[in-house]
N, C-alpha and C. Protein backbone atom coordinates (compact mmCIF):
# COMPACT_ATOMS: atom_id res chain seq x y z
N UNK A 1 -26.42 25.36 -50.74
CA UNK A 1 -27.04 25.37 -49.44
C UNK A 1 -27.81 24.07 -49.20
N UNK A 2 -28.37 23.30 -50.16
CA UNK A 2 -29.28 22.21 -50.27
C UNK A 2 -28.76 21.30 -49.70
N UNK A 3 -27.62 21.00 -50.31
CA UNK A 3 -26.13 20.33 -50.18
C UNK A 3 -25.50 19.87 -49.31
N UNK A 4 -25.52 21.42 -48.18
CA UNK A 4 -24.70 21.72 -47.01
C UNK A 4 -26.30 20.88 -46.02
N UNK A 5 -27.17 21.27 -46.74
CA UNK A 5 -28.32 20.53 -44.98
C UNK A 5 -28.30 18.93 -45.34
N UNK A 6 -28.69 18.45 -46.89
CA UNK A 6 -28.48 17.28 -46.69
C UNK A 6 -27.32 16.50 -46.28
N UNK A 7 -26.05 17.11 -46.56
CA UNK A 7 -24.90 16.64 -45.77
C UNK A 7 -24.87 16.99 -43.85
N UNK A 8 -25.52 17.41 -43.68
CA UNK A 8 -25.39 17.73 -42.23
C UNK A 8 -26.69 16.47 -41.33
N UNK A 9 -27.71 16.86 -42.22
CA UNK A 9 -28.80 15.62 -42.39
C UNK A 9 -28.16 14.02 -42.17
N UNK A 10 -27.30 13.84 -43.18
CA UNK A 10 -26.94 12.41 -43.06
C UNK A 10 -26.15 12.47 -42.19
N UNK A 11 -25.11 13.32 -41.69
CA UNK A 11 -24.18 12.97 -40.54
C UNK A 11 -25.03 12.82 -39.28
N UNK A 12 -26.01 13.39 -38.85
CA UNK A 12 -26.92 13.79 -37.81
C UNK A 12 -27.17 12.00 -37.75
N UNK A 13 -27.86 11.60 -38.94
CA UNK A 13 -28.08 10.31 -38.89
C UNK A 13 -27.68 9.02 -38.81
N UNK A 14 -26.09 9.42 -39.68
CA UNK A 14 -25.21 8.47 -39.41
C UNK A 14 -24.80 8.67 -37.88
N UNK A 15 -24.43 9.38 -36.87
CA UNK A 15 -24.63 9.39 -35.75
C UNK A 15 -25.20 9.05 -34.85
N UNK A 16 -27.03 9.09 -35.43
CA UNK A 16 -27.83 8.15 -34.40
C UNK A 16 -27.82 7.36 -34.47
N UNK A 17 -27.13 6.26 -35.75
CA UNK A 17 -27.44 5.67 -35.89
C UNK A 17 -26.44 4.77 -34.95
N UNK A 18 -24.95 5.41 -34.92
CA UNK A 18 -23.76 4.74 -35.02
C UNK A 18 -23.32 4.71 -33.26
N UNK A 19 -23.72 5.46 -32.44
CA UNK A 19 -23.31 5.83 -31.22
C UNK A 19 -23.79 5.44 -30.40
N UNK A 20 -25.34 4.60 -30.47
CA UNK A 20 -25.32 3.40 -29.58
C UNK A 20 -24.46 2.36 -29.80
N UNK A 21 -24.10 2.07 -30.79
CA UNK A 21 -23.55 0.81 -30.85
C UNK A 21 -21.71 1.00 -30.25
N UNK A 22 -21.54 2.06 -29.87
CA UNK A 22 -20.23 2.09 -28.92
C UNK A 22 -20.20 1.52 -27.43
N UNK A 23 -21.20 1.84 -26.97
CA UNK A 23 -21.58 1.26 -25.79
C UNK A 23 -20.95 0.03 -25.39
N UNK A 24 -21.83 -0.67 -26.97
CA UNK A 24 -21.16 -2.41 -26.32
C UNK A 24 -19.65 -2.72 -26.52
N UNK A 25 -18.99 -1.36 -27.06
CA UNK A 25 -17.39 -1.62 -27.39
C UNK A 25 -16.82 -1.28 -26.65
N UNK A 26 -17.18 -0.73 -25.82
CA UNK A 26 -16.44 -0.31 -24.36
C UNK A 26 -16.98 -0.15 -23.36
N UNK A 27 -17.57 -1.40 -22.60
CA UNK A 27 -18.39 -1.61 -21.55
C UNK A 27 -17.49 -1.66 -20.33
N UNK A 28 -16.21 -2.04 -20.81
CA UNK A 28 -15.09 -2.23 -19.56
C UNK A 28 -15.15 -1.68 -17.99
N UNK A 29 -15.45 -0.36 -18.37
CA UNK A 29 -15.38 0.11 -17.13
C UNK A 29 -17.16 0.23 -16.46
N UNK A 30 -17.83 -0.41 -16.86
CA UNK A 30 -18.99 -0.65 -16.45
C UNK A 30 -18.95 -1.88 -15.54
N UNK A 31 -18.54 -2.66 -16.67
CA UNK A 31 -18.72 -3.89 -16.02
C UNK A 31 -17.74 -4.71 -15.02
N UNK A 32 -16.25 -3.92 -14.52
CA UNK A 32 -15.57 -4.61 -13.42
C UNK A 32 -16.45 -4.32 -12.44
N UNK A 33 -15.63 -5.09 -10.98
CA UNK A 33 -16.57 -5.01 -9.85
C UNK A 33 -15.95 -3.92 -9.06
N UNK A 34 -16.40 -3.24 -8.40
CA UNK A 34 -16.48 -1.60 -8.05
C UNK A 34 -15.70 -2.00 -6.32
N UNK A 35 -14.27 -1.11 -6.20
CA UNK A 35 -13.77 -1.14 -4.47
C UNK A 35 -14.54 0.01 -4.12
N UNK A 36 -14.16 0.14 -2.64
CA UNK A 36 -14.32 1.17 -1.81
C UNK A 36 -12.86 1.86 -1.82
N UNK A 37 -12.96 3.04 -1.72
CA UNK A 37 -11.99 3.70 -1.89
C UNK A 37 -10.93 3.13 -0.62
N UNK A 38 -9.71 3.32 -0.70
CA UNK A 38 -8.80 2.37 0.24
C UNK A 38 -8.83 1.09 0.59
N UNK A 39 -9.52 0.45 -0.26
CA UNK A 39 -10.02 -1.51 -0.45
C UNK A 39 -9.41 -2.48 -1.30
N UNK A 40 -8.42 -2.80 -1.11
CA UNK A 40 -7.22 -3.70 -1.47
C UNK A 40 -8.77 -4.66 -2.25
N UNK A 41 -8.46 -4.93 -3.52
CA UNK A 41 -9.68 -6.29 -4.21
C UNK A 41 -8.96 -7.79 -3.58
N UNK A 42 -10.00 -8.29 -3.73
CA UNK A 42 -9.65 -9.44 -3.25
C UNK A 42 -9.34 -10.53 -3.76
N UNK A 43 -8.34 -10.83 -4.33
CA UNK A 43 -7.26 -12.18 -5.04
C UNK A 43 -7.08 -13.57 -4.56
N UNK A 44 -8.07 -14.58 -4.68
CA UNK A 44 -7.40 -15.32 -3.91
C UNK A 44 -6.25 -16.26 -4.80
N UNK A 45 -5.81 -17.21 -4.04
CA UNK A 45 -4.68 -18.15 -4.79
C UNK A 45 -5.30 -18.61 -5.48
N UNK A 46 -4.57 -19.20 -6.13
CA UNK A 46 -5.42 -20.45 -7.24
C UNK A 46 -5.21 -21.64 -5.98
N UNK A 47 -6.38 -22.55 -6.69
CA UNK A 47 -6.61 -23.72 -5.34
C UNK A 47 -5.46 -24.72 -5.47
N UNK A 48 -4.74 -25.01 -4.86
CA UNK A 48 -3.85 -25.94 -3.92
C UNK A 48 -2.62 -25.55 -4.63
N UNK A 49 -2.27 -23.65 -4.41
CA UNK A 49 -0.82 -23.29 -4.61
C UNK A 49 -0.53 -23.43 -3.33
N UNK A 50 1.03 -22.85 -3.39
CA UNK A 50 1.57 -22.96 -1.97
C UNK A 50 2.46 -21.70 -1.92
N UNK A 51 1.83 -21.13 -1.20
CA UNK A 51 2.53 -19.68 -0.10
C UNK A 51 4.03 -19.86 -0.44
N UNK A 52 4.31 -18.39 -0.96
CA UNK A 52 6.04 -18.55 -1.32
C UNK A 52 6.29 -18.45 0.07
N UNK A 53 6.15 -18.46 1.01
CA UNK A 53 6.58 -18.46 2.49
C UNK A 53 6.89 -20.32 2.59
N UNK A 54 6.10 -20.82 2.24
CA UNK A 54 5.69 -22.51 2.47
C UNK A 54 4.53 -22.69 3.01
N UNK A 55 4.11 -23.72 4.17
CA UNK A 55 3.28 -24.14 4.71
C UNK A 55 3.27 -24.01 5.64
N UNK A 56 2.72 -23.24 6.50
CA UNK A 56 2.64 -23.46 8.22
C UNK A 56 1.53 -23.86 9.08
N UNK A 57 1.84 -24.52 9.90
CA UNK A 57 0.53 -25.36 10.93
C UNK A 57 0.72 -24.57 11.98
N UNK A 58 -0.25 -23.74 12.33
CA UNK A 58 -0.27 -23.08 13.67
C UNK A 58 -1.11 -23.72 14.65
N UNK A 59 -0.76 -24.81 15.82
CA UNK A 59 -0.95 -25.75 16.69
C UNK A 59 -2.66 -24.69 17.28
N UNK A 60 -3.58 -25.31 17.91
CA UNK A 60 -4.58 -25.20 18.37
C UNK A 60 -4.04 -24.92 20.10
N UNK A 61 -4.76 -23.65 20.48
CA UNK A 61 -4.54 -23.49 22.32
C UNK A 61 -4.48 -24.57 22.90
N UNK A 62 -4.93 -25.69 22.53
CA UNK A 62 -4.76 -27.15 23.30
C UNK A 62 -3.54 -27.80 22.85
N UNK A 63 -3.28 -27.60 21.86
CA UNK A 63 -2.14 -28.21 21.39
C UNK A 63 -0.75 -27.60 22.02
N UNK A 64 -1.05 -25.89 21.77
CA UNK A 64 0.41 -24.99 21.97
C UNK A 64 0.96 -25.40 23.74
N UNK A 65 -0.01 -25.68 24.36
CA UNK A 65 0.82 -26.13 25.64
C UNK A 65 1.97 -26.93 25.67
N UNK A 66 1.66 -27.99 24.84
CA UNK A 66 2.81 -28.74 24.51
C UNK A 66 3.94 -28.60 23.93
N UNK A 67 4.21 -27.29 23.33
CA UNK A 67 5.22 -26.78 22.29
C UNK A 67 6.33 -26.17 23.09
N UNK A 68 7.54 -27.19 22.73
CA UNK A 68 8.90 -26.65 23.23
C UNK A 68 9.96 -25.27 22.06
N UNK A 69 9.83 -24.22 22.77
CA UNK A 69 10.80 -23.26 21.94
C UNK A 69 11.79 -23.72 21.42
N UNK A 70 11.47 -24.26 19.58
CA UNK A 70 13.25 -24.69 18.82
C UNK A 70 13.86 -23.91 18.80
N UNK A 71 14.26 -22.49 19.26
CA UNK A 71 14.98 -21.61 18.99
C UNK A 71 15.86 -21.60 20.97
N UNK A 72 16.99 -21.96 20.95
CA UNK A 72 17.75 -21.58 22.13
C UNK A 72 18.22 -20.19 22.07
N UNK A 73 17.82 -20.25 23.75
CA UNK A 73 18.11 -18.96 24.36
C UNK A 73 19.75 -18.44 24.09
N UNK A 74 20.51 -17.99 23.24
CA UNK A 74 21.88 -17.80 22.59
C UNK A 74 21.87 -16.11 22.82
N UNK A 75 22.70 -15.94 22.87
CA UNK A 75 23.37 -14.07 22.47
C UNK A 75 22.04 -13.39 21.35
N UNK A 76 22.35 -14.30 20.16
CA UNK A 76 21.77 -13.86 19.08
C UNK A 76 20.28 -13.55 18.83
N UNK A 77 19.81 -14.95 19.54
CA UNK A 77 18.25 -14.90 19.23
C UNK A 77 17.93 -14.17 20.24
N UNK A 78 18.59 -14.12 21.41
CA UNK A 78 17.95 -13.14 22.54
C UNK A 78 17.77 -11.32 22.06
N UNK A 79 18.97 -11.38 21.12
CA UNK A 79 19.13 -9.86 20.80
C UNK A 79 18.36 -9.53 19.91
N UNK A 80 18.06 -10.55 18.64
CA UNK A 80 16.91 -10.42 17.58
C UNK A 80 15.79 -10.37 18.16
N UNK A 81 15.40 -11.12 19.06
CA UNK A 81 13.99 -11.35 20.03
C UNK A 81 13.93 -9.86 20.65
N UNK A 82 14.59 -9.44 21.22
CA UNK A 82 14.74 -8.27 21.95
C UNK A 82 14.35 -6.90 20.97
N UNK A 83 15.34 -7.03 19.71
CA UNK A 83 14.63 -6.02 18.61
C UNK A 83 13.61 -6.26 17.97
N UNK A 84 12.74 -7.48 17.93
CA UNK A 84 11.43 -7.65 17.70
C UNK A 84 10.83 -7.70 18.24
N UNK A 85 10.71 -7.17 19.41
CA UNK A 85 10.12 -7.13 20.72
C UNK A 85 9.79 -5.44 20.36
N UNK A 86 11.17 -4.78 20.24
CA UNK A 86 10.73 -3.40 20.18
C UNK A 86 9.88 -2.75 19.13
N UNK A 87 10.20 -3.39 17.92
CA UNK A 87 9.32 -3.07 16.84
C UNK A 87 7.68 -3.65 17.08
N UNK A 88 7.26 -4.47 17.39
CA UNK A 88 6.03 -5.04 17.24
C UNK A 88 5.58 -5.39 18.70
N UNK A 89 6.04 -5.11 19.68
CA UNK A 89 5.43 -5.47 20.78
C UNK A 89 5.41 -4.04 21.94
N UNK A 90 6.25 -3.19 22.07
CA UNK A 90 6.45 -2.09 22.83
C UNK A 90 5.71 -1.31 22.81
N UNK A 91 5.24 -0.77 21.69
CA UNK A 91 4.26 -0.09 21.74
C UNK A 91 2.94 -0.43 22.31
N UNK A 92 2.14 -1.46 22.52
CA UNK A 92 1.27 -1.49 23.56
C UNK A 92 1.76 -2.41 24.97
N UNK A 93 2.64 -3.30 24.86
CA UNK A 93 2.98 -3.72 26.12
C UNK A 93 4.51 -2.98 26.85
N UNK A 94 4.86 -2.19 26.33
CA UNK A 94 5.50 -1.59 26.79
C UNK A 94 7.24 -2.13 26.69
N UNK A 95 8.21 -1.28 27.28
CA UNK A 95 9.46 -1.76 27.50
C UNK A 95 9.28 -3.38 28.24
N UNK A 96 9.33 -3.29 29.48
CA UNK A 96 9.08 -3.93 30.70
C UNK A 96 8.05 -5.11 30.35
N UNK A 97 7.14 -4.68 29.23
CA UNK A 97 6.51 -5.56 28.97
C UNK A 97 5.01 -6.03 29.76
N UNK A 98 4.64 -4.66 30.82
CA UNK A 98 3.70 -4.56 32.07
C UNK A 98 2.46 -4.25 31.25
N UNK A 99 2.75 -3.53 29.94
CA UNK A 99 1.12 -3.62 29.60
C UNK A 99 1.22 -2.01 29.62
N UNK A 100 2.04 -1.30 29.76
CA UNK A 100 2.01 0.31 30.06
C UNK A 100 2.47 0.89 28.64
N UNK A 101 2.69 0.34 27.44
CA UNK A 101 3.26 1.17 26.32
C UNK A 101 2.15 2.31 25.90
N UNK A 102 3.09 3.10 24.90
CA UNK A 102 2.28 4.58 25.00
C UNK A 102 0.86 4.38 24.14
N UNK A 103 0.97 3.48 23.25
CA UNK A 103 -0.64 3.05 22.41
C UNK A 103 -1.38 2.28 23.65
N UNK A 104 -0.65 1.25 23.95
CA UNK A 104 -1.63 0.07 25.23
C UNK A 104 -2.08 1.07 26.26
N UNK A 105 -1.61 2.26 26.98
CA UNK A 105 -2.08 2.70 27.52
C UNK A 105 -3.60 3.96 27.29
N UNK A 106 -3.92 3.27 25.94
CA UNK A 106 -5.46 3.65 25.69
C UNK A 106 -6.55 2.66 25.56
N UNK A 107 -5.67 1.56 25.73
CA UNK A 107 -6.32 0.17 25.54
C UNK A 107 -7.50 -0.01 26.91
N UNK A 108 -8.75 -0.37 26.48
CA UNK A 108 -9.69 -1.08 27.46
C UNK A 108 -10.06 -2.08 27.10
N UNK A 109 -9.97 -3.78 27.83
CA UNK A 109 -8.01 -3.27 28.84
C UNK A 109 -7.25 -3.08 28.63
N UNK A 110 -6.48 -3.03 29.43
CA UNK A 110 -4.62 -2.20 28.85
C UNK A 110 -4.35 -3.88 28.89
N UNK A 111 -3.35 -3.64 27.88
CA UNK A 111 -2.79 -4.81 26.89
C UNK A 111 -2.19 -6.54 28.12
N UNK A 112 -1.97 -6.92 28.31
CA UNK A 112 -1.20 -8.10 29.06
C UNK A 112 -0.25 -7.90 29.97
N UNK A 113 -0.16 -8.09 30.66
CA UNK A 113 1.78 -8.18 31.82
C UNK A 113 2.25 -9.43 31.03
N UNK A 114 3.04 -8.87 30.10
CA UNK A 114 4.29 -10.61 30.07
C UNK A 114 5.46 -10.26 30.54
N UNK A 115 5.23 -9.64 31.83
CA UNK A 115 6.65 -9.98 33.09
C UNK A 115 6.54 -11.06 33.70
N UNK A 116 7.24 -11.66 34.42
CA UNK A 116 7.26 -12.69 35.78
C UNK A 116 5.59 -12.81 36.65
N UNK A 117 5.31 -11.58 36.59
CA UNK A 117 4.01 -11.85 37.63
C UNK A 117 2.91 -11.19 36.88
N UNK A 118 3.29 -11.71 35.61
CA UNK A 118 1.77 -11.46 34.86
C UNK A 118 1.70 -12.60 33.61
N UNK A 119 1.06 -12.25 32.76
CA UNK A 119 0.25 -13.65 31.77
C UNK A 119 1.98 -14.54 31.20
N UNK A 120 2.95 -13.86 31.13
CA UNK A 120 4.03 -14.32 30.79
C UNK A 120 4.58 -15.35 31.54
N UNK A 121 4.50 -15.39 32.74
CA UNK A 121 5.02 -16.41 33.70
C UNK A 121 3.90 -18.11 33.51
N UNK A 122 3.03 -17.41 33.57
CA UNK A 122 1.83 -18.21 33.33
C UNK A 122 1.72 -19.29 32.48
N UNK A 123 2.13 -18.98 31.30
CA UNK A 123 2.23 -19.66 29.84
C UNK A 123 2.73 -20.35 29.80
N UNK A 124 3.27 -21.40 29.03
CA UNK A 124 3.73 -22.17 28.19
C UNK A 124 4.68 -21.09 27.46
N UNK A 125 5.43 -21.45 26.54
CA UNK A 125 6.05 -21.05 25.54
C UNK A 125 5.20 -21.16 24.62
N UNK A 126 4.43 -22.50 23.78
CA UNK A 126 3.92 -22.49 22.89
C UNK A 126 2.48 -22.05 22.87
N UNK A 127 2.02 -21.63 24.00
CA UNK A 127 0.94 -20.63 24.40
C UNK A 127 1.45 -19.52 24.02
N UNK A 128 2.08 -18.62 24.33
CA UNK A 128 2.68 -17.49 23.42
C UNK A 128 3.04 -17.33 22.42
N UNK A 129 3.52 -18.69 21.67
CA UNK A 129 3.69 -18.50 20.55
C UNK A 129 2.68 -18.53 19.52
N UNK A 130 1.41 -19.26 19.64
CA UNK A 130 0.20 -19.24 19.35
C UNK A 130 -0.57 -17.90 19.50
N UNK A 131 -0.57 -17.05 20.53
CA UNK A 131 -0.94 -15.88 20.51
C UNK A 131 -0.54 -14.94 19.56
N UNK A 132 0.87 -14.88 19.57
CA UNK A 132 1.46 -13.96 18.72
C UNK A 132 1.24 -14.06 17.54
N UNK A 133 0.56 -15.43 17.24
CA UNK A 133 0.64 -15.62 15.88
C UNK A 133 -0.92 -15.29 15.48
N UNK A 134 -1.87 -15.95 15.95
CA UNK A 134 -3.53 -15.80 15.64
C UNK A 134 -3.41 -14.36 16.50
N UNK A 135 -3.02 -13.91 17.47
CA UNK A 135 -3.65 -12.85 18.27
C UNK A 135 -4.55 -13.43 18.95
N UNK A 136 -5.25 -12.43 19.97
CA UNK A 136 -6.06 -12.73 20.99
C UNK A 136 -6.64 -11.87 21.60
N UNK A 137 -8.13 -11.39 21.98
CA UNK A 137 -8.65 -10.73 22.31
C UNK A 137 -8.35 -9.02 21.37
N UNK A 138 -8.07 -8.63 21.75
CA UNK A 138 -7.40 -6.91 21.41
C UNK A 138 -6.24 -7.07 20.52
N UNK A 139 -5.60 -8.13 20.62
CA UNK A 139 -4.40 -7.99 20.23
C UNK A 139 -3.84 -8.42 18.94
N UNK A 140 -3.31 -7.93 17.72
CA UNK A 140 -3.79 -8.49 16.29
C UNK A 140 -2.53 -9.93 16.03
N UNK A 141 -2.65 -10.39 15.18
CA UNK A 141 -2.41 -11.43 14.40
C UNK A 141 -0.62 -11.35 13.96
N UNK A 142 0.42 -11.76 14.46
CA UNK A 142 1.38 -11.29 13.45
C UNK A 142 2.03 -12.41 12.72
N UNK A 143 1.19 -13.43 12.44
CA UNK A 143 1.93 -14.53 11.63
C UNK A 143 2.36 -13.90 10.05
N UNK A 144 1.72 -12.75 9.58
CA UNK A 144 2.02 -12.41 8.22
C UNK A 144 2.97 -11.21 8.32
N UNK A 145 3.18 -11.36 9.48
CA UNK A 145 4.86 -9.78 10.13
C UNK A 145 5.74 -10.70 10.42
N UNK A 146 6.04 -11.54 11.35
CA UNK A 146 6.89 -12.49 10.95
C UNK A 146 7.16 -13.90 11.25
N UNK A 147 7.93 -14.15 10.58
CA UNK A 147 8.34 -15.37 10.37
C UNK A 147 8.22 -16.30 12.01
N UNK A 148 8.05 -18.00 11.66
CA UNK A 148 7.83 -18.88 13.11
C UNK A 148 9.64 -18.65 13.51
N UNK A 149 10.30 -18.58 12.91
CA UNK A 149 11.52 -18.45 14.11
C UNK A 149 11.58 -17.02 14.87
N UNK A 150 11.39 -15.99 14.06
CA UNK A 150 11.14 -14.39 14.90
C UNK A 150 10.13 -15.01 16.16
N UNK A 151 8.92 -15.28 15.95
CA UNK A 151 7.97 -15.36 16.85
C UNK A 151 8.64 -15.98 18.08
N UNK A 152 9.28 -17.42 17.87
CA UNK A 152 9.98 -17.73 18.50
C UNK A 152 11.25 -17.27 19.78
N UNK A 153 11.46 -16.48 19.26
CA UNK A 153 12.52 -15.40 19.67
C UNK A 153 11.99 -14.79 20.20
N UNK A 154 10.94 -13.94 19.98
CA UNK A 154 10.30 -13.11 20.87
C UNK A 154 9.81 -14.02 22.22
N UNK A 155 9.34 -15.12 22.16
CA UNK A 155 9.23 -15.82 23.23
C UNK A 155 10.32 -16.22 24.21
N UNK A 156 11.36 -16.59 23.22
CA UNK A 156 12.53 -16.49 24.36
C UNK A 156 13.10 -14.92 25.08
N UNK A 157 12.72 -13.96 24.13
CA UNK A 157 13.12 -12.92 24.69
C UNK A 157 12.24 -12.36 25.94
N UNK A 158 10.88 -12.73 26.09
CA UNK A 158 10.12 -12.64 27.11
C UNK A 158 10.13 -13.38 28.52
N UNK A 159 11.09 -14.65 28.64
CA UNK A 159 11.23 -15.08 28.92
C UNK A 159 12.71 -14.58 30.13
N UNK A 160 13.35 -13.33 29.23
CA UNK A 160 14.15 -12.63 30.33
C UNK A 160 13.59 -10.82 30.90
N UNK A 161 12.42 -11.10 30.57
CA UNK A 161 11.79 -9.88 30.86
C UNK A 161 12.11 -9.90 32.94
N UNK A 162 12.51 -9.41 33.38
CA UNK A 162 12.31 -8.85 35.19
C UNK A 162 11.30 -7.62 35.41
């Protein structure tokens, strides 16, 4: 019995002794830095990589006036423009493009006219294409949805909006 307490004795002790010192062996999950639940962490590049996309210069509102659409108005790009029109633009500016799509029509304000007798006629080409890309007011950003020739396209495709 003597036996059994001093053996229980030293484990007790070897224990206090031994179980702080785990702490510092597995601090890991103490010490990363803590998201919010649904919070992508934040990665940046290493300094002066380059975007597997490449490099793009998106011209300044003063500048985009000047910008001629490299993409001709063809069968093809009109029809790609036209289906990227529907995916990323219909829903708040609508078919027609009046600003009536079924999300834009909760919008205050409701989204742009890029028909003939609204902000579309108005523009430049490379005024639109600048928008689409930074966004503007309400309207978000899609240079990281797609690519400068899509964008492109969509400008020529607005361009046969009636």
């Amino acid at each position: 019995m003597k036996g059994r307490t001093a053996a229980a004795l030293l484990a007790i002790a070897m224990a206090a002794l031994l179980l702080p010192a785990c702490e510092k062996i597995d601090r890991n999950m103490w010490d990363n830095p803590a998201f919010k639940p649904q919070e992508e962490p934040v990665r940046l590049p290493p300094r002066d990589s380059i975007p597997t996309k490449g490099r793009e210069r998106i011209p300044s509102m003063a500048e985009a006036a000047s910008l001629k659409n490299p993409v001709s108005p063809t069968e093809g790009n009109l029809s790609k423009g036209k289906e990227l029109f529907g995916i990323f633009c219909v829903p708040c500016h609508g078919d027609s493009g009046k600003g009536d799509g079924p999300v834009g029509k909760k919008y205050v304000p409701t989204p742009a006219d890029l028909g003939p007798s609204g902000h579309g006629a108005h523009h430049p080409d490379g005024t639109l294409f600048v928008v689409i890309s930074n966004g503007a007011g309400g309207m978000p950003s899609f240079r990281a949805d797609l690519a400068p020739v899509e964008r492109w396209q969509i400008v020529a495709y607005l361009r046969t909006l009636k």
